[in-house]
PDB file of N, CA and C in Angstrom:
ATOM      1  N   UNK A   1      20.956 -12.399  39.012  1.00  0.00           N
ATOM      2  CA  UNK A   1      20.243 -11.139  38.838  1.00  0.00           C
ATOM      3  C   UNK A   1      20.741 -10.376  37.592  1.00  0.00           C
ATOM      4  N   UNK A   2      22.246 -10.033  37.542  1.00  0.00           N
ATOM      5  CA  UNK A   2      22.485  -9.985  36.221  1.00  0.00           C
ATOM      6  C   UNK A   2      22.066 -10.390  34.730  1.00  0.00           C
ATOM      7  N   UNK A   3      22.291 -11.659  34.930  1.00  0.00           N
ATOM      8  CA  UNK A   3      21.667 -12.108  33.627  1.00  0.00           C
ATOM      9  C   UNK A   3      20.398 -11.959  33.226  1.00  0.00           C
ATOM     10  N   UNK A   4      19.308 -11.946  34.163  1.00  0.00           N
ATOM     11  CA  UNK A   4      17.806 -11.362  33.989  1.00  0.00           C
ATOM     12  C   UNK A   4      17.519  -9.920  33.845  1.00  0.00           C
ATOM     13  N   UNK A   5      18.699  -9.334  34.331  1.00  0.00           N
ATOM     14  CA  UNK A   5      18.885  -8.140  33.417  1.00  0.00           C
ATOM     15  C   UNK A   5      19.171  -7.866  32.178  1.00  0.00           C
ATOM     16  N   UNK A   6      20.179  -8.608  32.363  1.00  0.00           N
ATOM     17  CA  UNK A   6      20.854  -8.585  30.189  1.00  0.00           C
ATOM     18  C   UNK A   6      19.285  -9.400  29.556  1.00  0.00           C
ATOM     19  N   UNK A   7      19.000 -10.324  29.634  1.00  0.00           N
ATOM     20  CA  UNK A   7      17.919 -10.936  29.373  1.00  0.00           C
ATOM     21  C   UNK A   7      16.950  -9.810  29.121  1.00  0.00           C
ATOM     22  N   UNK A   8      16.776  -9.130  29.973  1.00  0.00           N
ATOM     23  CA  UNK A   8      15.503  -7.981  29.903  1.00  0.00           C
ATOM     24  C   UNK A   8      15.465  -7.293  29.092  1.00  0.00           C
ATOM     25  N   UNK A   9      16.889  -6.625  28.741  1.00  0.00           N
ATOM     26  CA  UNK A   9      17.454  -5.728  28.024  1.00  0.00           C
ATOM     27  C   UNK A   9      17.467  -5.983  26.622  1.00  0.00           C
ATOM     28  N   UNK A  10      17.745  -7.474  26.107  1.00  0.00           N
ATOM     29  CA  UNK A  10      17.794  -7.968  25.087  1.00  0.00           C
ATOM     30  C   UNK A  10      16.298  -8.151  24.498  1.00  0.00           C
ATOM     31  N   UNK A  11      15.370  -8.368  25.800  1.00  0.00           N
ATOM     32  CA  UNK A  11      13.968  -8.416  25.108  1.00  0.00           C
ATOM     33  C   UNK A  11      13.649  -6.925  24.518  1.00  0.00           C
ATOM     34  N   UNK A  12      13.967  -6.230  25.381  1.00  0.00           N
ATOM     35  CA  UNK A  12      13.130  -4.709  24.891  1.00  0.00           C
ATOM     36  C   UNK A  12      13.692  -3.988  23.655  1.00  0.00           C
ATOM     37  N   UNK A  13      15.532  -4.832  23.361  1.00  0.00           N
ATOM     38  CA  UNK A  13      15.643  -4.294  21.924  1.00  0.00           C
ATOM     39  C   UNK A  13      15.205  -4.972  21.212  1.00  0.00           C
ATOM     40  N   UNK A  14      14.737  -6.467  21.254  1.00  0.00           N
ATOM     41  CA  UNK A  14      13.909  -7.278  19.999  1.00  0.00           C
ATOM     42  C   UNK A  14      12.838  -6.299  19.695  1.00  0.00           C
ATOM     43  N   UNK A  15      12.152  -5.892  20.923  1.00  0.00           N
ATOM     44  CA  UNK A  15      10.721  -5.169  20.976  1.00  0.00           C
ATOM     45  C   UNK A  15      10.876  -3.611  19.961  1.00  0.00           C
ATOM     46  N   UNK A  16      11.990  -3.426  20.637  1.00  0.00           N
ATOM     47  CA  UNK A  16      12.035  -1.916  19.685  1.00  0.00           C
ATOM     48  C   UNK A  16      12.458  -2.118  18.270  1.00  0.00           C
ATOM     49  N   UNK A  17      13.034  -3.255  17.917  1.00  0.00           N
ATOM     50  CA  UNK A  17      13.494  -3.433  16.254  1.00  0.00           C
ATOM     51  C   UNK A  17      11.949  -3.760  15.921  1.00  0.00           C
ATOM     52  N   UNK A  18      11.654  -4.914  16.402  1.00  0.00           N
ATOM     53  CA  UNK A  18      10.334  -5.186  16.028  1.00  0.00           C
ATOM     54  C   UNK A  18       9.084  -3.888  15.590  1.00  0.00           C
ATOM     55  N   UNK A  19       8.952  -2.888  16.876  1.00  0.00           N
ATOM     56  CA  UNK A  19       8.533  -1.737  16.454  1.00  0.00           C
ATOM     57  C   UNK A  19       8.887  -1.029  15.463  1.00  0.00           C
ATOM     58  N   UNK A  20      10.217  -0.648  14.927  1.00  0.00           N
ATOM     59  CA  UNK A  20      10.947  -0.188  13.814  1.00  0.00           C
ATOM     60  C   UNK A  20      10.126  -0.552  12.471  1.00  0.00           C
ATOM     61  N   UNK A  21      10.416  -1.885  12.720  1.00  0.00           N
ATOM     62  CA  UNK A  21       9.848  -2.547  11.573  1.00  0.00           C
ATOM     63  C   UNK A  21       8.466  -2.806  11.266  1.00  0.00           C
ATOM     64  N   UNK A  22       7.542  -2.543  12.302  1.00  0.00           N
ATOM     65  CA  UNK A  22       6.299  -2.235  12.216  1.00  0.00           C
ATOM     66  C   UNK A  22       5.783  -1.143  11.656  1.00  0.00           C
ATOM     67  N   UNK A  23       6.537   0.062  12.167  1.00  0.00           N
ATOM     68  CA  UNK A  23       6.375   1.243  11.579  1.00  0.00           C
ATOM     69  C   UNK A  23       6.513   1.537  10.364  1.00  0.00           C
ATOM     70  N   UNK A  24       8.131   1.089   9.694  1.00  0.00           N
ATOM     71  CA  UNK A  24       8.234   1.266   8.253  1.00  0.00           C
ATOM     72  C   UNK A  24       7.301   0.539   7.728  1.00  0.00           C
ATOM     73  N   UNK A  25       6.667  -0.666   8.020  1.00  0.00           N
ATOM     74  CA  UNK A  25       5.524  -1.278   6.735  1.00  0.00           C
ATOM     75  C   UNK A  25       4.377  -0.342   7.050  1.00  0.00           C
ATOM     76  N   UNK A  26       3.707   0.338   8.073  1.00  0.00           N
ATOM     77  CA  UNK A  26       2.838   1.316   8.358  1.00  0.00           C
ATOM     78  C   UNK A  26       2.826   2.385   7.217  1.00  0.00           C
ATOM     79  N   UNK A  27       4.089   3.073   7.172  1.00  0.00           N
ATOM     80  CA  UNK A  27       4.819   4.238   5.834  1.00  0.00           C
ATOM     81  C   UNK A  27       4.545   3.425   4.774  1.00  0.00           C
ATOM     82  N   UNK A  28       4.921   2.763   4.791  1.00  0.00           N
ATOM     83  CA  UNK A  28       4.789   2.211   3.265  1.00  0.00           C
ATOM     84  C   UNK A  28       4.008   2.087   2.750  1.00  0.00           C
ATOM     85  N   UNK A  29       2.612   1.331   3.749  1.00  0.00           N
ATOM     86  CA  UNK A  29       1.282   0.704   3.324  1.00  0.00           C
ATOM     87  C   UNK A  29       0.173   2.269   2.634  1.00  0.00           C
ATOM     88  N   UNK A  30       0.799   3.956   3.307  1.00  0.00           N
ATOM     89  CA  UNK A  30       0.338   4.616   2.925  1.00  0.00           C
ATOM     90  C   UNK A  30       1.084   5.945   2.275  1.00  0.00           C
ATOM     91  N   UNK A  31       2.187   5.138   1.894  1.00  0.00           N
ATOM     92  CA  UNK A  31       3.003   5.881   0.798  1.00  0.00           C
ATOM     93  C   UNK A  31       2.365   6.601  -0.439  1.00  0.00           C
ATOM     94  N   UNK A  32       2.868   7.657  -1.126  1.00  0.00           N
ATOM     95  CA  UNK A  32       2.236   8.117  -2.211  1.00  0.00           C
ATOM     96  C   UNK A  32       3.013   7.315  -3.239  1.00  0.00           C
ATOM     97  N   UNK A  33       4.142   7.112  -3.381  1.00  0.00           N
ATOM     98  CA  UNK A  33       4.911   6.174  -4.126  1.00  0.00           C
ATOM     99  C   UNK A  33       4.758   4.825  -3.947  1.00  0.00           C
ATOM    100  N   UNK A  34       4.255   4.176  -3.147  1.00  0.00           N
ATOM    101  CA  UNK A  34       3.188   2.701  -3.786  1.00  0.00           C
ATOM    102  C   UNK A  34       2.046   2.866  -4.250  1.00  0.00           C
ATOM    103  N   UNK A  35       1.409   3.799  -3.940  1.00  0.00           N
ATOM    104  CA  UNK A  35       0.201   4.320  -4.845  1.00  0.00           C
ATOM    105  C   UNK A  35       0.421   4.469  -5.966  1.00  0.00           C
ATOM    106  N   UNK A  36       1.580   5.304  -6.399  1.00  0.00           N
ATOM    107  CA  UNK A  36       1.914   5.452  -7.640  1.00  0.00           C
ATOM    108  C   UNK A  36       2.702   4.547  -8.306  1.00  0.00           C
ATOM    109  N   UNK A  37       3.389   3.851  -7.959  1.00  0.00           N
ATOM    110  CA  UNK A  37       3.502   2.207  -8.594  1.00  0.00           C
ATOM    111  C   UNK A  37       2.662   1.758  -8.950  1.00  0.00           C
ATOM    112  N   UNK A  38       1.288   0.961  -7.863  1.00  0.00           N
ATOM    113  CA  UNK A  38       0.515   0.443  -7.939  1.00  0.00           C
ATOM    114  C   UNK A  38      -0.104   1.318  -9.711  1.00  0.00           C
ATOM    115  N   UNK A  39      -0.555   2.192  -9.560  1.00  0.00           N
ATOM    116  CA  UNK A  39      -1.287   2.859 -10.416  1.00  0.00           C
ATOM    117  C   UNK A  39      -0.319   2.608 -11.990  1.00  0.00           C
ATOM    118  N   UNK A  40       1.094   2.853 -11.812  1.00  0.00           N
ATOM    119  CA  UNK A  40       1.633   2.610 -13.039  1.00  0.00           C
ATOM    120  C   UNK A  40       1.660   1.505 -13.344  1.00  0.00           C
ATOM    121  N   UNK A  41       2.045   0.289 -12.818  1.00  0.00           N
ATOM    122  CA  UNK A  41       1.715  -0.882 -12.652  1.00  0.00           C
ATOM    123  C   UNK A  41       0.327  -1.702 -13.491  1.00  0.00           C
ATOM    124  N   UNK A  42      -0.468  -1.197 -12.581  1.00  0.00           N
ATOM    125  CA  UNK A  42      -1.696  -1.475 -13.167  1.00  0.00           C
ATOM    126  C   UNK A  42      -2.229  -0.460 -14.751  1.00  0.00           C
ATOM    127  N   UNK A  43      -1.503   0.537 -15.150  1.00  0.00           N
ATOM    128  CA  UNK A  43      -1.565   0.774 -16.482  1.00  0.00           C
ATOM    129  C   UNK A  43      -0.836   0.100 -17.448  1.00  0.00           C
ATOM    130  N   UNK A  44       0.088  -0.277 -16.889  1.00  0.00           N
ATOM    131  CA  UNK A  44       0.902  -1.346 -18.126  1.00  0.00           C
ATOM    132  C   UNK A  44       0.249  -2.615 -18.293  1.00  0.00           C
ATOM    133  N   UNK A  45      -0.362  -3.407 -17.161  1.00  0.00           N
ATOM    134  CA  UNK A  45      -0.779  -4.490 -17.341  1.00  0.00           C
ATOM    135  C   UNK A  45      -2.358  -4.136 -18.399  1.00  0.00           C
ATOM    136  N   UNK A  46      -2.917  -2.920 -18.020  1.00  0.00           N
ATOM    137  CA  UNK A  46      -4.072  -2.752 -18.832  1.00  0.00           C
ATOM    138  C   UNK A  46      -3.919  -2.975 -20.522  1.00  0.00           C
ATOM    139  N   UNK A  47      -2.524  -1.879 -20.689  1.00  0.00           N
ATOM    140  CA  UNK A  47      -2.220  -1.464 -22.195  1.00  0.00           C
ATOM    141  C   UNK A  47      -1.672  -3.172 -22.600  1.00  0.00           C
ATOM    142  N   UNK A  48      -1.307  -3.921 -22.201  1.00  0.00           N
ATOM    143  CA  UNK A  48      -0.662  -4.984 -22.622  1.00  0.00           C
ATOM    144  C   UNK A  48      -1.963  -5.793 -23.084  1.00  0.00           C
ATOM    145  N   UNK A  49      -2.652  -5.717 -21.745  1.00  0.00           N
ATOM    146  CA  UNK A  49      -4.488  -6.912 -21.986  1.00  0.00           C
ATOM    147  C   UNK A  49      -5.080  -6.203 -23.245  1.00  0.00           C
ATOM    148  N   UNK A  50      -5.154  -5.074 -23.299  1.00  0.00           N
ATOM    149  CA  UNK A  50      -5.737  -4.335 -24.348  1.00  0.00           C
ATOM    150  C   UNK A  50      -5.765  -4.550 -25.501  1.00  0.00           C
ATOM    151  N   UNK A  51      -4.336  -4.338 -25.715  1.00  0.00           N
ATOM    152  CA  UNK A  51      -3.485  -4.308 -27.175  1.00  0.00           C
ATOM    153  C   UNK A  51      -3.676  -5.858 -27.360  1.00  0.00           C
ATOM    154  N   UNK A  52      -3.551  -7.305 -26.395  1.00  0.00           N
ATOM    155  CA  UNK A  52      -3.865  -8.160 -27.359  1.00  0.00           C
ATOM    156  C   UNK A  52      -5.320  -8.935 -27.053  1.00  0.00           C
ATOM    157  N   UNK A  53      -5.756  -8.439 -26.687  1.00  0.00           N
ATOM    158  CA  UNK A  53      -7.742  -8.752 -26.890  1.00  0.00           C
ATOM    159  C   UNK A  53      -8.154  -7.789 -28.061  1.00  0.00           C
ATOM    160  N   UNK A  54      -7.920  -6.078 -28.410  1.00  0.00           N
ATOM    161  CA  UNK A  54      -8.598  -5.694 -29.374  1.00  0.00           C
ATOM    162  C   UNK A  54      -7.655  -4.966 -30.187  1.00  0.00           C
ATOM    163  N   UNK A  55      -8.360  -4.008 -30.984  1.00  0.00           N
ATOM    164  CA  UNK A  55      -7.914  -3.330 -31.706  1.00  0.00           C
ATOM    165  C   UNK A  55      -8.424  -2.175 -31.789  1.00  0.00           C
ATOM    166  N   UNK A  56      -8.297  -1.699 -30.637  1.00  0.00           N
ATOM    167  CA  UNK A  56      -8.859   0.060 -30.332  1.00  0.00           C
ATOM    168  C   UNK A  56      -8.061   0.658 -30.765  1.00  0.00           C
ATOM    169  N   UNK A  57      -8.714   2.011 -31.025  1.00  0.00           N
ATOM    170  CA  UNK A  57      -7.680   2.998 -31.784  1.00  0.00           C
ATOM    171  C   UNK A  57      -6.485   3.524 -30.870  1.00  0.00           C
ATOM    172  N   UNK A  58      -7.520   4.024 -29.489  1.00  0.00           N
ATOM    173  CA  UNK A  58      -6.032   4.582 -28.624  1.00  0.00           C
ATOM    174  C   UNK A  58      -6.213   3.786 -27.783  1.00  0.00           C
ATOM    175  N   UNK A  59      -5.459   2.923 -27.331  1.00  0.00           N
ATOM    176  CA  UNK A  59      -5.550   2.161 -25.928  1.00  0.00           C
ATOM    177  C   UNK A  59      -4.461   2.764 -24.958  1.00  0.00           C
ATOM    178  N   UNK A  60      -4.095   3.608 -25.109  1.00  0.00           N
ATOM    179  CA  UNK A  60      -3.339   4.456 -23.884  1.00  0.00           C
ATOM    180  C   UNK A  60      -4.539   5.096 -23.340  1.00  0.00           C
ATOM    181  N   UNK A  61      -5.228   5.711 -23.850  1.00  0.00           N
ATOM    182  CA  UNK A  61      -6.426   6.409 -23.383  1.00  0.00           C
ATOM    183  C   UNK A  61      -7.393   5.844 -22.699  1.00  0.00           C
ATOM    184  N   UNK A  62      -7.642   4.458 -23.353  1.00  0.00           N
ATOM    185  CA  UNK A  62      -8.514   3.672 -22.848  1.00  0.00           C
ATOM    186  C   UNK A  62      -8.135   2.890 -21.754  1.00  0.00           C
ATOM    187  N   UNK A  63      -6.710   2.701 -21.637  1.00  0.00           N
ATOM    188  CA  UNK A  63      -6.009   1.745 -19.869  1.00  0.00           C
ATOM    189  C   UNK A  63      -6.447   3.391 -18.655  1.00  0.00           C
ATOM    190  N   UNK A  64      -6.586   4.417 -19.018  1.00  0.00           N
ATOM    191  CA  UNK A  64      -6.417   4.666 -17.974  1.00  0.00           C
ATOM    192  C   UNK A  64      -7.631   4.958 -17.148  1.00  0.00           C
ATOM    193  N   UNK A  65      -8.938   4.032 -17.798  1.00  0.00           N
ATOM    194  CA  UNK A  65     -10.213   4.097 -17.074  1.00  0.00           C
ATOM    195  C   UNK A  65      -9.589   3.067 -15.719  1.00  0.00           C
ATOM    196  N   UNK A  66      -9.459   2.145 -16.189  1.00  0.00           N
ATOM    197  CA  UNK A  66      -9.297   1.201 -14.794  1.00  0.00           C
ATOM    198  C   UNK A  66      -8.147   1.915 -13.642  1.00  0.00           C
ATOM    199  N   UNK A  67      -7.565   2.574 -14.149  1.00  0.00           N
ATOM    200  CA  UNK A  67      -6.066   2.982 -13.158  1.00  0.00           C
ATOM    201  C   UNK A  67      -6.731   4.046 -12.583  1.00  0.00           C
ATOM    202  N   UNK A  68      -7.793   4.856 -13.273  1.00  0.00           N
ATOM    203  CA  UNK A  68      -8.243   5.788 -12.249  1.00  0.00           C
ATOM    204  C   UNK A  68      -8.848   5.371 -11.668  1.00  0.00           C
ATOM    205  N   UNK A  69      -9.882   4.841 -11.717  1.00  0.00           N
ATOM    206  CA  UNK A  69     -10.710   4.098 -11.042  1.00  0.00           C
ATOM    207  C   UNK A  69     -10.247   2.932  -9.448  1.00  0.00           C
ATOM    208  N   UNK A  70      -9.357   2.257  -9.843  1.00  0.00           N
ATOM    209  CA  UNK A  70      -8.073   1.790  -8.852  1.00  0.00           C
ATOM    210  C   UNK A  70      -7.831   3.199  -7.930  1.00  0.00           C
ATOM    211  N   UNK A  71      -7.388   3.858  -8.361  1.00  0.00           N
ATOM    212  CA  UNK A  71      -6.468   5.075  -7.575  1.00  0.00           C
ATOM    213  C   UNK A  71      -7.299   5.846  -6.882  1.00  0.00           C
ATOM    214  N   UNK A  72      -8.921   5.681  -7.514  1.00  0.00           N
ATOM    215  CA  UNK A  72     -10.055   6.813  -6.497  1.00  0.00           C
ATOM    216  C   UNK A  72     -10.032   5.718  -5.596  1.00  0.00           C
ATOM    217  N   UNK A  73     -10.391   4.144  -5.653  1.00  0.00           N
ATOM    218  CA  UNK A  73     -10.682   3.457  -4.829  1.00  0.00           C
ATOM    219  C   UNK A  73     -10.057   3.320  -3.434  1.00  0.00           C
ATOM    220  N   UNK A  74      -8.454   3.680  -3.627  1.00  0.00           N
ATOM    221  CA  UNK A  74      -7.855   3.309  -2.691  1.00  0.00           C
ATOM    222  C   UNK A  74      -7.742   5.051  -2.087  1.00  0.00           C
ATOM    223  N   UNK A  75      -7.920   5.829  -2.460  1.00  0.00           N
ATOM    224  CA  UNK A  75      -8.202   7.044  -1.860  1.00  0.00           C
ATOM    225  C   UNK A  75      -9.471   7.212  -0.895  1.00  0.00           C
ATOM    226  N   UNK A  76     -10.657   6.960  -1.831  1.00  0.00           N
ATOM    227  CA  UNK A  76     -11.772   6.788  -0.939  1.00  0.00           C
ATOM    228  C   UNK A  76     -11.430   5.616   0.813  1.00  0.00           C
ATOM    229  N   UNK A  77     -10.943   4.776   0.042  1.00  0.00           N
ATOM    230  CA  UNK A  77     -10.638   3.545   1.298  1.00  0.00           C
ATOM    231  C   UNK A  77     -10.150   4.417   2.390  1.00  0.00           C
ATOM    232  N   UNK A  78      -9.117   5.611   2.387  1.00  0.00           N
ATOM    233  CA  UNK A  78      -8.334   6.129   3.689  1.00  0.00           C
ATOM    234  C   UNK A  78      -9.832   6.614   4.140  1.00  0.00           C
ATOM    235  N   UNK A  79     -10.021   7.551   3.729  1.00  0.00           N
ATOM    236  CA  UNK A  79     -11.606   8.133   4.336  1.00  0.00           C
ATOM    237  C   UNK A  79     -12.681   7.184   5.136  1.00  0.00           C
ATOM    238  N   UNK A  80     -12.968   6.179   4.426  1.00  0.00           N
ATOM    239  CA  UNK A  80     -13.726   4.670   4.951  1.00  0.00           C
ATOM    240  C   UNK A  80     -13.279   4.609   5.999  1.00  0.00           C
ATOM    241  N   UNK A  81     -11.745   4.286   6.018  1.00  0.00           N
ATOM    242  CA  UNK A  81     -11.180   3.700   7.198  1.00  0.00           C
ATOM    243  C   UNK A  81     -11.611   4.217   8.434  1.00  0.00           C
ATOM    244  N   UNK A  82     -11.096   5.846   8.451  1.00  0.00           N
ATOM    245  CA  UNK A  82     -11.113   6.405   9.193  1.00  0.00           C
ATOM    246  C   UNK A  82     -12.512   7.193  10.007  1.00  0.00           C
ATOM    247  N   UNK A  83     -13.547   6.853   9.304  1.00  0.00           N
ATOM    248  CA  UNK A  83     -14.972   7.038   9.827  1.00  0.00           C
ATOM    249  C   UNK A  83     -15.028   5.449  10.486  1.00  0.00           C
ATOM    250  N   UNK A  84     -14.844   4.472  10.016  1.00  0.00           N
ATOM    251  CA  UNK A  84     -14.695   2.786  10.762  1.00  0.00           C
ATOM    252  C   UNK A  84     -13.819   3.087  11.618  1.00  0.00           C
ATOM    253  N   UNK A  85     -12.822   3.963  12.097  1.00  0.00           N
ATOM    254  CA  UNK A  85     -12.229   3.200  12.978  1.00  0.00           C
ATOM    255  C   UNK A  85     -12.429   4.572  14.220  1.00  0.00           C
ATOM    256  N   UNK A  86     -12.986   5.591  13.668  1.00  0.00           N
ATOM    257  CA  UNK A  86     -13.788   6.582  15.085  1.00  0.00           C
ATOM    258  C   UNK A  86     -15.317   6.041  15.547  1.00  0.00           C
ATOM    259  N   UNK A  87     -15.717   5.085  14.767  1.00  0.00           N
ATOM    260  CA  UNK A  87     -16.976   4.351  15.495  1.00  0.00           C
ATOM    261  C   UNK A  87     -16.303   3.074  16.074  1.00  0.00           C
ATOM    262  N   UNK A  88     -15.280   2.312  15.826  1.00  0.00           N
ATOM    263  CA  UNK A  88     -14.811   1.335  16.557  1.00  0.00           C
ATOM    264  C   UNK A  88     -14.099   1.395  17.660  1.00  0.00           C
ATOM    265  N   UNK A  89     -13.681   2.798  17.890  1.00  0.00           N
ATOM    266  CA  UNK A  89     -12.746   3.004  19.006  1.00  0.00           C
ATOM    267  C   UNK A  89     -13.137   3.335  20.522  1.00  0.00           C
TER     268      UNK A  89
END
């Protein structure tokens, strides 16, 4: 009987680390600071494609069509979600 206790006990802290760790990727997935990675991220890779496909005058100016565009997208997406998931529930 003991041991199906310790046994028990040992499951429900796998369960609660497991939860832990569910949660922090939850935070993360709607962090403002992976957003804002993502977004800086994706401006460097722009200015780099830029600079060697053309020869625009400002291509700082010009990377940051796609990064905004990225950054409304994934903004709009929380909103999406959340009208999808009060009709799915």
């Amino acid at each position: 009987m003991e041991k199906e206790i310790e046994n028990l006990k040992k499951e429900i802290e796998e369960i609660k680390e497991r939860n832990r760790k569910v949660e922090l990727d939850k935070k993360w997935e709607t962090s403002t600071l992976r957003k804002v990675c993502i977004a800086v991220l994706t401006y460097i890779v722009v200015i780099i494609y830029t600079i060697l496909i053309s020869k625009i005058s400002n291509v700082f100016l010009t990377s940051l069509v796609p990064v905004i565009g990225f950054t409304l997208s994934t903004l709009s997406l929380k909103v999406i979600r959340n009208l999808w998931e009060k009709k799915n529930v």
